[in-house]
Protein backbone atom coordinates (compact mmCIF):
# COMPACT_ATOMS: atom_id res chain seq x y z
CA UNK A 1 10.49 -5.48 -7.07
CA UNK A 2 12.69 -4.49 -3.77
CA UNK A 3 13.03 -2.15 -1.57
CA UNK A 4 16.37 -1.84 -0.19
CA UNK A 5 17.67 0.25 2.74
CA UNK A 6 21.50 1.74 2.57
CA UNK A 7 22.92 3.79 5.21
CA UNK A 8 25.68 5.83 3.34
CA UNK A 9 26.90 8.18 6.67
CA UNK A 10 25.36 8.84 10.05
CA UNK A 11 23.31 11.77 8.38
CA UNK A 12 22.02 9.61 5.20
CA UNK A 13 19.92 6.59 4.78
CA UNK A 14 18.46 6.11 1.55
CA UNK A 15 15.51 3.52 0.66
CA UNK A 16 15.68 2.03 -2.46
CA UNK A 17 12.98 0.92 -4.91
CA UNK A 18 14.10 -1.13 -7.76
CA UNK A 19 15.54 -4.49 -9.33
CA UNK A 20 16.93 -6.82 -6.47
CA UNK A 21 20.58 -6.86 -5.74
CA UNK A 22 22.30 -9.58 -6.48
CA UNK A 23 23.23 -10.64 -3.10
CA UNK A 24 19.56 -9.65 -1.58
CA UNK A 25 19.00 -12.84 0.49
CA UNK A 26 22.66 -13.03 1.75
CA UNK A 27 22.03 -11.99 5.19
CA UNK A 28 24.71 -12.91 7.62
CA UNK A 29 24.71 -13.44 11.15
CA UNK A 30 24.81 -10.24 12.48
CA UNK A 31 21.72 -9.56 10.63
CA UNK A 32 22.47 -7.39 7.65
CA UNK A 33 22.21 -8.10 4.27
CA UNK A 34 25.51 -8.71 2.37
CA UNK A 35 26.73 -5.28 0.43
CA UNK A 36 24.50 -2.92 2.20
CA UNK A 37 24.62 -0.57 5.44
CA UNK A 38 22.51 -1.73 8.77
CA UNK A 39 19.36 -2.83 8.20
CA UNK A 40 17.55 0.46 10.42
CA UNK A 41 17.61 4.04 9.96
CA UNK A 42 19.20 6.21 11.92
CA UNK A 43 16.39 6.73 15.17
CA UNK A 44 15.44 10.18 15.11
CA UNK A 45 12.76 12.21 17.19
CA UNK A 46 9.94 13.70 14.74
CA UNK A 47 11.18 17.18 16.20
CA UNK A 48 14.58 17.03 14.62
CA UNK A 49 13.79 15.64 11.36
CA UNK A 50 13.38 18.53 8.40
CA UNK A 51 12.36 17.80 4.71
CA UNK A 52 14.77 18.24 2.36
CA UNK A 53 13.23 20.12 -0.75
CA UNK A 54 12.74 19.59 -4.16
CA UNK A 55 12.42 22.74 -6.61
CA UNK A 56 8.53 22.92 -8.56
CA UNK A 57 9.37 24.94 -11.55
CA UNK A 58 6.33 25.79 -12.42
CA UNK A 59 6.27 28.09 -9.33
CA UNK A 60 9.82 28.79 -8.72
CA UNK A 61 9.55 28.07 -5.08
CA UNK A 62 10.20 25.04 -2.69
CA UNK A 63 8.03 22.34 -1.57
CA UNK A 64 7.64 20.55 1.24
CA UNK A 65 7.11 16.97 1.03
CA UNK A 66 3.80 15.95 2.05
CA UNK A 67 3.15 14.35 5.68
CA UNK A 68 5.69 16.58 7.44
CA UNK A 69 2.70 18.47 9.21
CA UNK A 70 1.42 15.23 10.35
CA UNK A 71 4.50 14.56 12.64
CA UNK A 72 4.61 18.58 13.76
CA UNK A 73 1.19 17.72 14.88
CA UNK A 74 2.06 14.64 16.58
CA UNK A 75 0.50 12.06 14.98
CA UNK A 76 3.08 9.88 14.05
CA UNK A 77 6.44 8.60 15.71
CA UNK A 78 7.24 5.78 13.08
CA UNK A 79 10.86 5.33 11.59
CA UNK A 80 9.95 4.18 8.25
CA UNK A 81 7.12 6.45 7.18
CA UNK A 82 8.12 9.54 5.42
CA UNK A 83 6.74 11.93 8.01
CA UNK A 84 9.18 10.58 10.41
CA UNK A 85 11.98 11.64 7.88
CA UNK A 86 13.02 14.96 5.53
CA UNK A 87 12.19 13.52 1.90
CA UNK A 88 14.35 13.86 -1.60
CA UNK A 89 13.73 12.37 -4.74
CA UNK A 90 15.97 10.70 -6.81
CA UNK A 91 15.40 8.45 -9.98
CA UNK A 92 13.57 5.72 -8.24
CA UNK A 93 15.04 6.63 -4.42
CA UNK A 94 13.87 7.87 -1.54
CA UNK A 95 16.77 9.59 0.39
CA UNK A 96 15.65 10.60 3.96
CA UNK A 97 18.12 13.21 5.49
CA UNK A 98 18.64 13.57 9.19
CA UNK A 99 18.80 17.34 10.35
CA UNK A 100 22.60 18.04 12.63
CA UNK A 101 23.95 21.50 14.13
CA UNK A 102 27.34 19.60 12.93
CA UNK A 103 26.13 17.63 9.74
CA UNK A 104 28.51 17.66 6.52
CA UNK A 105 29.71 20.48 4.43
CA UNK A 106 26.89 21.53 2.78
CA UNK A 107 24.23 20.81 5.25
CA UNK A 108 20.77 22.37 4.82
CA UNK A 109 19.67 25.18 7.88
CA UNK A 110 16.88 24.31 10.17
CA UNK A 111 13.70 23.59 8.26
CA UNK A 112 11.74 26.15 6.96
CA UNK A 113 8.21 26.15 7.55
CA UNK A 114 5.33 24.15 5.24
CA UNK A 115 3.72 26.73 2.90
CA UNK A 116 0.03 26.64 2.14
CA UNK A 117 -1.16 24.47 -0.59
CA UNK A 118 -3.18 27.38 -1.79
CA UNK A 119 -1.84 29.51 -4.66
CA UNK A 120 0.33 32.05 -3.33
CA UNK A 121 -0.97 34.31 -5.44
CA UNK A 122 -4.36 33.93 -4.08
CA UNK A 123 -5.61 32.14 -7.51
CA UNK A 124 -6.76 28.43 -7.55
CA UNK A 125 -4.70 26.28 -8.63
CA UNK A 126 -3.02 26.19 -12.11
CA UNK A 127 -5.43 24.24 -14.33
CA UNK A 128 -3.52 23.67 -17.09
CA UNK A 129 -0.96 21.36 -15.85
CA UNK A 130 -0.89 18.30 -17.55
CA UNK A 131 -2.25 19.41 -20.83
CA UNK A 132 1.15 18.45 -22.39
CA UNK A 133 0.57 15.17 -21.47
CA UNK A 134 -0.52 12.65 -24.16
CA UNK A 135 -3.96 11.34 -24.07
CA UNK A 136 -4.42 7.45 -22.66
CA UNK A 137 -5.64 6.39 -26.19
CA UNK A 138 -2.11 8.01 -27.76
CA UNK A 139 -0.31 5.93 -25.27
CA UNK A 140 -2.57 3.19 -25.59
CA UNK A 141 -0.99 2.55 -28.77
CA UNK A 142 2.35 4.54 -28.64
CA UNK A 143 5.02 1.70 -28.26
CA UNK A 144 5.69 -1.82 -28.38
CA UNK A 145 2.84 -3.98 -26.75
CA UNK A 146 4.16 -6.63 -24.94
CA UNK A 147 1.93 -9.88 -23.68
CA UNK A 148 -1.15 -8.42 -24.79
CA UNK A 149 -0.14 -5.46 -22.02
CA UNK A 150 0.12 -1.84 -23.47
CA UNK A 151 3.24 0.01 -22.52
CA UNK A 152 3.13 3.88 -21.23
CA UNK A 153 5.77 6.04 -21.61
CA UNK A 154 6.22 9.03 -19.29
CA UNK A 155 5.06 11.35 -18.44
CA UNK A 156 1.78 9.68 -17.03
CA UNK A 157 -1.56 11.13 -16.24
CA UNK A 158 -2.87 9.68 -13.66
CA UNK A 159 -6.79 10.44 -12.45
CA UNK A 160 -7.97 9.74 -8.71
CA UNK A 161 -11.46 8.64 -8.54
CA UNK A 162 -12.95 9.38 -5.08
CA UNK A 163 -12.25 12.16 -2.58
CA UNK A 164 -12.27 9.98 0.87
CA UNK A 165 -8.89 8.91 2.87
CA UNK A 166 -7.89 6.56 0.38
CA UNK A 167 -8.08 9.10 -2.07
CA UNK A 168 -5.77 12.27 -0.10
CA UNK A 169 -3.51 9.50 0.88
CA UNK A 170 -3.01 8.44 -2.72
CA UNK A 171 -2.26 12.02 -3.99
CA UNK A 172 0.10 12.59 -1.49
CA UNK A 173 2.29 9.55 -2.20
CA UNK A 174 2.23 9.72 -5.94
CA UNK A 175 3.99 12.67 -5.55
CA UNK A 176 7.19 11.16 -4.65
CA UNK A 177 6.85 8.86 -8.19
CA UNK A 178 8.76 10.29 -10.49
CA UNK A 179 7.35 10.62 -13.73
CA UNK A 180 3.78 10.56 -12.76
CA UNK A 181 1.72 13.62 -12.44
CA UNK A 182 -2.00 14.26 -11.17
CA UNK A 183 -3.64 16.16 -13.68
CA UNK A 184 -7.67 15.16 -12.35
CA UNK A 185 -9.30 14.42 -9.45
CA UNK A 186 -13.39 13.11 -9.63
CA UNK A 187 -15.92 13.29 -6.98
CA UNK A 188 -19.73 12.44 -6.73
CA UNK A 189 -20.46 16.40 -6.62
CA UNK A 190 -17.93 18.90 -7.82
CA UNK A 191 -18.00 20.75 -4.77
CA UNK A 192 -16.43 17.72 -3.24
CA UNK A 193 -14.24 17.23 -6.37
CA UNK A 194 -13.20 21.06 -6.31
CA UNK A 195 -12.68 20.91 -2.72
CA UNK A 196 -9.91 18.05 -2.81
CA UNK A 197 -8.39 19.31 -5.96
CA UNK A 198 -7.93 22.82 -4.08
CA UNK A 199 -6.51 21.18 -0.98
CA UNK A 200 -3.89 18.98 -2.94
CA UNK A 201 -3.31 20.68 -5.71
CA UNK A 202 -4.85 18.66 -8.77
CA UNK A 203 -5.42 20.96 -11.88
CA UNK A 204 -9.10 19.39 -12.70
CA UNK A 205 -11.88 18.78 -10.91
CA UNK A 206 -14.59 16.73 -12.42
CA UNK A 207 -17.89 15.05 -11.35
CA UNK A 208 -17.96 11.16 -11.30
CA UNK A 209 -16.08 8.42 -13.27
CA UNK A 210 -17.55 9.17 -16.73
CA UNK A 211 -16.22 13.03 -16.35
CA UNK A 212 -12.57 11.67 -15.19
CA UNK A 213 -12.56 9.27 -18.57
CA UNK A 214 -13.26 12.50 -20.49
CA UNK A 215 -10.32 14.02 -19.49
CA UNK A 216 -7.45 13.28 -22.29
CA UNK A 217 -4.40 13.43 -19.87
CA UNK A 218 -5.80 10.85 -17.73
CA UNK A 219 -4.11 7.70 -18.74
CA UNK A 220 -4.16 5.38 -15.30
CA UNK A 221 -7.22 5.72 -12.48
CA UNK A 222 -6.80 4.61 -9.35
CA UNK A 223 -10.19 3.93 -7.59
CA UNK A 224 -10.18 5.29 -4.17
CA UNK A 225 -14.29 4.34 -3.97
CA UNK A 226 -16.42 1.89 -1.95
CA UNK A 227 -16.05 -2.19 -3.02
CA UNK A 228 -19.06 -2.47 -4.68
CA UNK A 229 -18.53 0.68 -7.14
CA UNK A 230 -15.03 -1.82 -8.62
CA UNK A 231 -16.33 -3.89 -10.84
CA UNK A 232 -18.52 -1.27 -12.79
CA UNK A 233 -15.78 1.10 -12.91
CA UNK A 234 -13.04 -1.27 -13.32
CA UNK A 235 -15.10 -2.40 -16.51
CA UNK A 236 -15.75 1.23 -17.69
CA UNK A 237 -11.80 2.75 -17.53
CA UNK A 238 -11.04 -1.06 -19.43
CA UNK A 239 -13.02 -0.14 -21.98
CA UNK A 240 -12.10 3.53 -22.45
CA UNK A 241 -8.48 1.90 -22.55
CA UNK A 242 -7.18 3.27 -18.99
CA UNK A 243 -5.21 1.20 -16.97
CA UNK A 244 -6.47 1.33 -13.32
CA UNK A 245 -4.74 0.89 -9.89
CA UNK A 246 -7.97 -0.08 -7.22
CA UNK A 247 -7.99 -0.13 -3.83
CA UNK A 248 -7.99 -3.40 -1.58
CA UNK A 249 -10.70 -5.40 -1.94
CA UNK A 250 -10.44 -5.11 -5.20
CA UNK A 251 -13.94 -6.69 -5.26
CA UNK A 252 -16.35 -8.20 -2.76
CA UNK A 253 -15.79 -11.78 -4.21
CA UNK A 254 -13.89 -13.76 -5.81
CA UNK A 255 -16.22 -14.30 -8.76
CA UNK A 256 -16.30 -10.78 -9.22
CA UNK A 257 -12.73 -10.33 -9.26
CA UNK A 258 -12.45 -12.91 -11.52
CA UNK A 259 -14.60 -11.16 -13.66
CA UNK A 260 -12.17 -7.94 -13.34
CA UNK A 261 -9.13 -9.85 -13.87
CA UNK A 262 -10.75 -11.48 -17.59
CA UNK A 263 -12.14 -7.79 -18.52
CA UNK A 264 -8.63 -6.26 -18.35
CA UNK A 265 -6.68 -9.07 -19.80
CA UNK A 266 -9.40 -8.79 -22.91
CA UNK A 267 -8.75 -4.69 -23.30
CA UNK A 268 -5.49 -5.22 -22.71
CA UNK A 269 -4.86 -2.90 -19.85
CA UNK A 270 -3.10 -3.41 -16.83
CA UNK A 271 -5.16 -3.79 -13.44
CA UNK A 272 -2.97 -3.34 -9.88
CA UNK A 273 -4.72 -4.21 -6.44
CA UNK A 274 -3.58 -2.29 -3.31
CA UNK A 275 -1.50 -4.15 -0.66
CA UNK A 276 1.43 -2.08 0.40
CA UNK A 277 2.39 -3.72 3.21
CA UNK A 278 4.56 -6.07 0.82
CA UNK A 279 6.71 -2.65 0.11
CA UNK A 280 7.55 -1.99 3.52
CA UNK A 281 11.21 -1.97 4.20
CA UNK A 282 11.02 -3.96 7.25
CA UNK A 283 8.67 -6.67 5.23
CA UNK A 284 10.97 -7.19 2.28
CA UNK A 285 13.78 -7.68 4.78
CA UNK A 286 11.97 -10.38 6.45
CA UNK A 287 11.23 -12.32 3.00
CA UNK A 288 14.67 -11.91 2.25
CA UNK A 289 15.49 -13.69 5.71
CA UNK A 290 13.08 -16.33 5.20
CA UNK A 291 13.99 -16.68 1.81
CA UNK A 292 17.81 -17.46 3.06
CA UNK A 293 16.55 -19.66 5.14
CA UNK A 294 17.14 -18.05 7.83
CA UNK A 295 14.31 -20.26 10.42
CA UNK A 296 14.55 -23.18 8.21
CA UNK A 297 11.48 -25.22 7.20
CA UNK A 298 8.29 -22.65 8.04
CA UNK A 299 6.18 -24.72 10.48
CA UNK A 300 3.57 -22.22 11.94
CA UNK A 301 2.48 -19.01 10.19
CA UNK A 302 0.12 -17.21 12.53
CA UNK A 303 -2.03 -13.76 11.55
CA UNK A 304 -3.14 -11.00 14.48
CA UNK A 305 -5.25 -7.86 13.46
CA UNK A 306 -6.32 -6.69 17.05
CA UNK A 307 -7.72 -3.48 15.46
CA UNK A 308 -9.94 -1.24 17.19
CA UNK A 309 -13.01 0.62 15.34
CA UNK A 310 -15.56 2.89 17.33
CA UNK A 311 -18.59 3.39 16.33
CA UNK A 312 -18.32 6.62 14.93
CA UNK A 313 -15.95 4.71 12.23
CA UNK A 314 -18.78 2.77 11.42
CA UNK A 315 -21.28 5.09 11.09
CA UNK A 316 -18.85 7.35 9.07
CA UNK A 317 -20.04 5.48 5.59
CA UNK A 318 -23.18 3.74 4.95
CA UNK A 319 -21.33 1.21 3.14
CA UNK A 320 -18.91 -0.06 5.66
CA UNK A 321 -19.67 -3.23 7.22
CA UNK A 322 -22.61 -3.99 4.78
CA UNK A 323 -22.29 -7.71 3.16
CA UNK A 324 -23.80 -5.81 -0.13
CA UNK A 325 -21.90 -2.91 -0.44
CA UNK A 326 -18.44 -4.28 1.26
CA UNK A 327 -18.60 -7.85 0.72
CA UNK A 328 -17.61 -8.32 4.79
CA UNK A 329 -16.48 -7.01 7.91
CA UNK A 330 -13.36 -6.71 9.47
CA UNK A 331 -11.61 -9.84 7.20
CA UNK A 332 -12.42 -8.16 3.94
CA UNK A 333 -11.15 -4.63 5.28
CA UNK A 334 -8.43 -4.70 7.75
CA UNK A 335 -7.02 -7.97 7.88
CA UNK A 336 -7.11 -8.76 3.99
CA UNK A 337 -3.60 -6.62 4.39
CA UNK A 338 -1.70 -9.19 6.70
CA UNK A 339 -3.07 -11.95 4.62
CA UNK A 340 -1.76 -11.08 1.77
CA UNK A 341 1.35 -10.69 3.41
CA UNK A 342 1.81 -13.43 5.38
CA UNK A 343 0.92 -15.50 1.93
CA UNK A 344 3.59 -13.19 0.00
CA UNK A 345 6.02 -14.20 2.95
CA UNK A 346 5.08 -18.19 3.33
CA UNK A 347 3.16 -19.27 0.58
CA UNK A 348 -0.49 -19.86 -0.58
CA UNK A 349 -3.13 -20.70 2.05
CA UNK A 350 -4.89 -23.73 0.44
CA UNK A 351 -7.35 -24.74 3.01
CA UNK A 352 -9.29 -22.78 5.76
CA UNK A 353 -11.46 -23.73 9.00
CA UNK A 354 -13.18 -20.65 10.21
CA UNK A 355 -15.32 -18.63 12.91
CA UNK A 356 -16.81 -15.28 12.20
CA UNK A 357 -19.23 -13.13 14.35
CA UNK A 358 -20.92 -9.96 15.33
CA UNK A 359 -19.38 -9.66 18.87
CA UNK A 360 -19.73 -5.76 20.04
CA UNK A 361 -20.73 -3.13 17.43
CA UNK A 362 -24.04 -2.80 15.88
CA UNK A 363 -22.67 -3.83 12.44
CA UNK A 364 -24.50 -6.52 10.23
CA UNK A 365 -21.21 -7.76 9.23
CA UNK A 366 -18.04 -9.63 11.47
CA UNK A 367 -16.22 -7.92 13.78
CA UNK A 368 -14.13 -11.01 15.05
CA UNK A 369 -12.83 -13.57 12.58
CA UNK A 370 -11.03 -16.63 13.61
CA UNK A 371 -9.15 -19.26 11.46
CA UNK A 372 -7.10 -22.18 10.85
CA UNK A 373 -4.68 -21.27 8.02
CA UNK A 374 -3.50 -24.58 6.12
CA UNK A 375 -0.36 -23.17 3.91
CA UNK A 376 1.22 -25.02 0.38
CA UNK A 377 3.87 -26.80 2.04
CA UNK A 378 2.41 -28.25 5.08
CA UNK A 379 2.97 -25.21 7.58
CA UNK A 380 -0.40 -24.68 9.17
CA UNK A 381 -1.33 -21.21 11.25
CA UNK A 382 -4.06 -19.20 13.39
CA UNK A 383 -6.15 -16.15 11.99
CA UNK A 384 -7.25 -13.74 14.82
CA UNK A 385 -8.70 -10.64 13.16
CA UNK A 386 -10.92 -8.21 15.17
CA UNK A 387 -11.88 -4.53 15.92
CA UNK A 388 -13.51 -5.18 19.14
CA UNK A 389 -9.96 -4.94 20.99
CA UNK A 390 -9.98 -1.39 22.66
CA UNK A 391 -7.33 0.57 22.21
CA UNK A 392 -5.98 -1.16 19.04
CA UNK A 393 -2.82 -3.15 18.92
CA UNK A 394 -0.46 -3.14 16.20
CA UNK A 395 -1.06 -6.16 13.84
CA UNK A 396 1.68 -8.93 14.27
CA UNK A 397 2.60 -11.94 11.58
CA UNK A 398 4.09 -14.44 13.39
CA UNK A 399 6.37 -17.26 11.18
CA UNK A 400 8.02 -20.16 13.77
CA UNK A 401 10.47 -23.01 11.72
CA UNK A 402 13.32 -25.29 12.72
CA UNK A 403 15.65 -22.43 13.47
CA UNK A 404 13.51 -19.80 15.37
CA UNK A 405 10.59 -17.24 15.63
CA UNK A 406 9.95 -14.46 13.45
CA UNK A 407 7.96 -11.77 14.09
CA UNK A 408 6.76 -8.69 11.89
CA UNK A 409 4.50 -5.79 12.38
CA UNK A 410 4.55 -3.75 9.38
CA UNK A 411 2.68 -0.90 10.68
CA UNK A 412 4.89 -0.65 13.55
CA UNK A 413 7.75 -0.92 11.86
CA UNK A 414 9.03 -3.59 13.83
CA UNK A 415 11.12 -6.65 13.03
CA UNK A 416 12.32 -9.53 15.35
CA UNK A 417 14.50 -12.35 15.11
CA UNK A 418 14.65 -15.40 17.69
CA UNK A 419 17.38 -17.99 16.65
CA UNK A 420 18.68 -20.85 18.29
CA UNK A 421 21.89 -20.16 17.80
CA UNK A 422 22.06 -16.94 18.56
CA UNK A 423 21.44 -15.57 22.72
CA UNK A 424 20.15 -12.39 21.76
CA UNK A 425 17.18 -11.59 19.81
CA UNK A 426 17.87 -9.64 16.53
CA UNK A 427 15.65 -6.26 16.47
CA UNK A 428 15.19 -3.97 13.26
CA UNK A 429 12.63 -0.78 13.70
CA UNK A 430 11.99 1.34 16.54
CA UNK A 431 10.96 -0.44 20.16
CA UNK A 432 7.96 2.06 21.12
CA UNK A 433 6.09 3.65 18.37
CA UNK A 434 2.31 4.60 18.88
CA UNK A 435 0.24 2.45 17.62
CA UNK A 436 -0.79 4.64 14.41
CA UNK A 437 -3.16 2.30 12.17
CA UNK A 438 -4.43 -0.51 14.61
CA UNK A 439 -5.84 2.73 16.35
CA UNK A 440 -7.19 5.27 13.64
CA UNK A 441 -7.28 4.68 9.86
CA UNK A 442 -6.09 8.18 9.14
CA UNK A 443 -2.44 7.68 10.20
CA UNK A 444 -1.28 5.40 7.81
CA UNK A 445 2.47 5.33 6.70
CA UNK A 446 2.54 6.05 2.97
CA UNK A 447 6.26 4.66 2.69
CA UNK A 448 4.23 1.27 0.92
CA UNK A 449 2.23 3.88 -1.16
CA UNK A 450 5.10 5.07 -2.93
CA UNK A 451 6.96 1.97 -3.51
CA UNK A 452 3.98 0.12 -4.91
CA UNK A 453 3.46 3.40 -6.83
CA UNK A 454 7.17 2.97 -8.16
CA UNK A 455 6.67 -0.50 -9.06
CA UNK A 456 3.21 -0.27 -11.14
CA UNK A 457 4.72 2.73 -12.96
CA UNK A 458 7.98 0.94 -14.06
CA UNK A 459 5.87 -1.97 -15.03
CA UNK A 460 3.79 -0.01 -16.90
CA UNK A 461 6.68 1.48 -19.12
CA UNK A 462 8.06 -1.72 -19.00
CA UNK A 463 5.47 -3.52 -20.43
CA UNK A 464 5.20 -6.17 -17.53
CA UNK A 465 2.84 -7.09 -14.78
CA UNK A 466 3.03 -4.70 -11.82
CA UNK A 467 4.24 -6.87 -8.32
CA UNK A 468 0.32 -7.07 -7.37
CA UNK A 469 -1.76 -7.36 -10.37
CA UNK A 470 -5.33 -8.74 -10.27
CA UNK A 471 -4.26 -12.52 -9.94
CA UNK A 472 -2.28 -11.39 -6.68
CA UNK A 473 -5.27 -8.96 -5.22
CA UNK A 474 -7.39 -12.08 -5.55
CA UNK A 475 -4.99 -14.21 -2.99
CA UNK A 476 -5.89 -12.83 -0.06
CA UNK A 477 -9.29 -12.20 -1.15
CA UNK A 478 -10.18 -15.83 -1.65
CA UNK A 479 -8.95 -16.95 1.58
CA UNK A 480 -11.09 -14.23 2.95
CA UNK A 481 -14.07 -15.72 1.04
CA UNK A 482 -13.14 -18.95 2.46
CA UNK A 483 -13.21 -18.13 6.00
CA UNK A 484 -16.85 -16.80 5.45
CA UNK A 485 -18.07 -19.91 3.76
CA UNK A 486 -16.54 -22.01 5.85
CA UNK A 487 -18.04 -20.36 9.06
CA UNK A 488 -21.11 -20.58 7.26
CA UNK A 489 -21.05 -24.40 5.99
CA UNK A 490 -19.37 -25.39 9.25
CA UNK A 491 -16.65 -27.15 7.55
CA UNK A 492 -13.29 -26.84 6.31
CA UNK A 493 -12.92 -25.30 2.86
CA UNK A 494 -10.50 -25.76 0.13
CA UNK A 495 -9.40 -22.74 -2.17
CA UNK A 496 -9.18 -24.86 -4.81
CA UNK A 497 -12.97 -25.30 -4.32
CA UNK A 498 -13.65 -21.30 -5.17
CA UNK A 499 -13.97 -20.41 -8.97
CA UNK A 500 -10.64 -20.32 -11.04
CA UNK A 501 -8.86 -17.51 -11.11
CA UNK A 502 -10.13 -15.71 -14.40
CA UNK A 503 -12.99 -16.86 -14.45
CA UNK A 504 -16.00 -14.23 -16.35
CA UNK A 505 -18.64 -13.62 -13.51
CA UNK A 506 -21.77 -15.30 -14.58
């Protein structure tokens, strides 16, 4: 799974999600990757970016893709999410269009504005979208299994579980996969459920898990719902034959996840973890670097998450920050993202030394983790995690080899270069974006959304396992584990010492 960036003309730069090329890894010296355009999209201010449409038939009018009122509201100045650019779809890839009084023949005018999300008719929502759709159990055993893996065919049903953040911010990307289609949203009330389903435009509304199962269009869940709610549901939509998509953690330990990972493999359905910051465009370009060997031997692989969380964050859910109902603090939520990257980028942590503590909010749970990162390979690296550090800093992976420095914020959308033999530092991304996630949750590009979407989709047709499956959502989860126990035993701790992945719980 890649996603590649291609600048066809000053007006056009088009992200691609798909097989590698076959050069992907060739970069040259002047830091683009062999066969393709420059490796940034044209800068643009949020005010002259405009969407470019698609047609929905089944209203005869055009839509707007979503996030564009986002950046007319200010809330996000980043180059590679998909408010900062006018959105297309095309089989498998995103084309983002800059807006020019002197663009090509053919140009679009200035951008009209968003339309409500309401009916405009005045009528809810159409609720019988998604009724052509065949049932999970008619895919379940439509087609060629392959591994012990079902395969879907398209169209596919997919149900949201959960009305939260998680939950809008899923519905909004999967509507850039082709081939995919909400058809059912769940909530713990239906108020809630209704609510949500109004807003973004879901045909059903349903109360709870057990009501979104019922529904015979819903063919894939993705659980948008607290850590410790996984493992029952993840258990529930394996044995009603759904394949399920769940957000990071996918549990709060690795024994439980274990237990996830043996469920699915014994129904036979397909079970994705959430870590998106491995779709980026700017993090699959520095893989590919590193993976040229562009620094050389990786000697020093260092994590920061300087994240700020008020307290109004934490008192937003009863579950946050609880060892029972989250598993952990700020490891197991907001830097279990860079640690699945940096191990995506470098390799497997195998061994961990670790510090965690309460330091500032009244939380039961860490809000400052430290670390000594021991990788496969003999690199070794520092974990400083923490949402103590006022106003929030955008989170950096840091990789220094033989040749020179890397350094990657995702969220930023920021990648640097130091080589030796080169005197100028090589810069991809923008050079002053606001800090978006390390300050508030809420703005969160969804450009990793939709090309993890794209990948579990394809792999689902295809028959394979999606990029993250349950083995890979269990990486970073373990070495999260580890840090705990080691801060606890006062020790170093192996990962090799935690139960094997695939392991039943109990």
């Amino acid at each position: 799974m890649t996603v590649s960036i291609e600048t066809r003309s000053k007006y056009q730069t088009v992200i691609s999600v798909g097989s590698p090329p076959a050069d992907v890894g060739a970069v040259d010296a002047g830091g683009a990757v062999a066969g393709r355009g420059g490796l940034q999209a044209p800068t643009m201010s949020p005010s002259r970016t405009r969407p470019v449409s698609s047609r929905d038939s089944r209203r005869g009018r055009d839509i707007v893709p979503p996030g564009v009122s986002d950046v007319e509201a200010g809330c996000l100045n980043n180059a590679w999410t998909l408010e900062s650019f006018g959105l297309s779809i095309l089989p498998s890839t995103f084309a983002y269009v800059k807006a020019s009084d002197d663009g090509p023949a053919g140009a679009r005018g200035p951008r009209r504005r968003r339309e409500s999300l309401e009916d405009p008719h005045g009528g809810p929502p159409p609720r019988d979208r998604g009724r052509d759709l065949p049932s999970a159990r008619e895919n379940r055993y439509d087609g060629e299994a392959r591994g012990g893996r079902s395969v879907v065919r398209a169209p596919i049903g997919v149900g949201i579980l959960g009305t939260g953040l998680s939950a809008s911010m899923h519905v909004q990307a999967l509507r850039a996969v082709p081939g995919v289609q909400v058809v059912a949203v769940a909530g713990t009330s239906l108020e809630k459920a209704a609510a949500f389903a109004q807003k973004w435009e879901v045909p059903r509304a349903v109360v709870g898990l057990e009501g979104l199962l019922a529904e015979p269009g819903v063919q894939v869940v993705h659980l948008c719902t607290p850590p410790y709610l996984h493992p029952a549901e993840v258990r529930a939509c394996a044995a009603a034959g759904r394949h399920v998509l769940v957000e990071k953690p996918m549990a709060r330990t690795v024994a439980e996840a274990d237990g996830l990972i043996e469920t699915c493999q014994r129904a036979g359905v397909t079970l994705g973890c959430m870590f998106q910051y491995r779709f980026m465009p700017l993090s699959q370009r520095a893989r590919a670097g590193l993976a040229a060997g562009r620094l050389g031997r990786p000697l020093v692989a260092d994590v920061f998450v300087k994240w700020w969380r008020g307290p109004e964050y934490y008192r937003s859910s009863t579950w946050r920050a609880t060892r029972e109902k989250e598993g952990g603090g700020v490891l197991i939520n907001q830097a279990i993202h860079a640690l699945d990257l940096v191990q995506w980028l470098v390799g497997p942590v195998v061994a961990v030394q670790g510090l965690v503590r309460t330091a500032l909010h009244a939380i039961e749970t860490e809000d400052l983790g430290l670390a000594l990162l021991h990788y496969t390979g003999g690199a070794v690296g520092v974990l400083a995690a923490t949402t103590i550090a006022y106003p929030g800093f955008p989170e950096r992976i840091e990789v220094h080899g033989e040749r020179g420095t890397m350094r990657l914020s995702p969220g930023q959308g920021r990648l640097e270069w130091y080589l030796k033999d080169r005197p100028e530092p090589l810069v991809e991304g923008e050079t002053a974006q606001q800090q978006a996630a390390a300050q508030d949750p809420a703005r969160v590009s969804l450009v990793g959304h939709i090309a993890q979407f794209t990948d579990f989709y394809q792999a689902l047709r295809e028959g394979r396992a999606p990029a993250v499956d349950g083995r890979e959502g269990r990486r970073a989860l373990a070495v999260v584990e580890a840090v705990y126990r080691s801060s606890a035993e006062g020790r170093p701790v192996a990962l090799a010492d935690l139960d094997r992945p695939g392991r039943p719980e109990g």
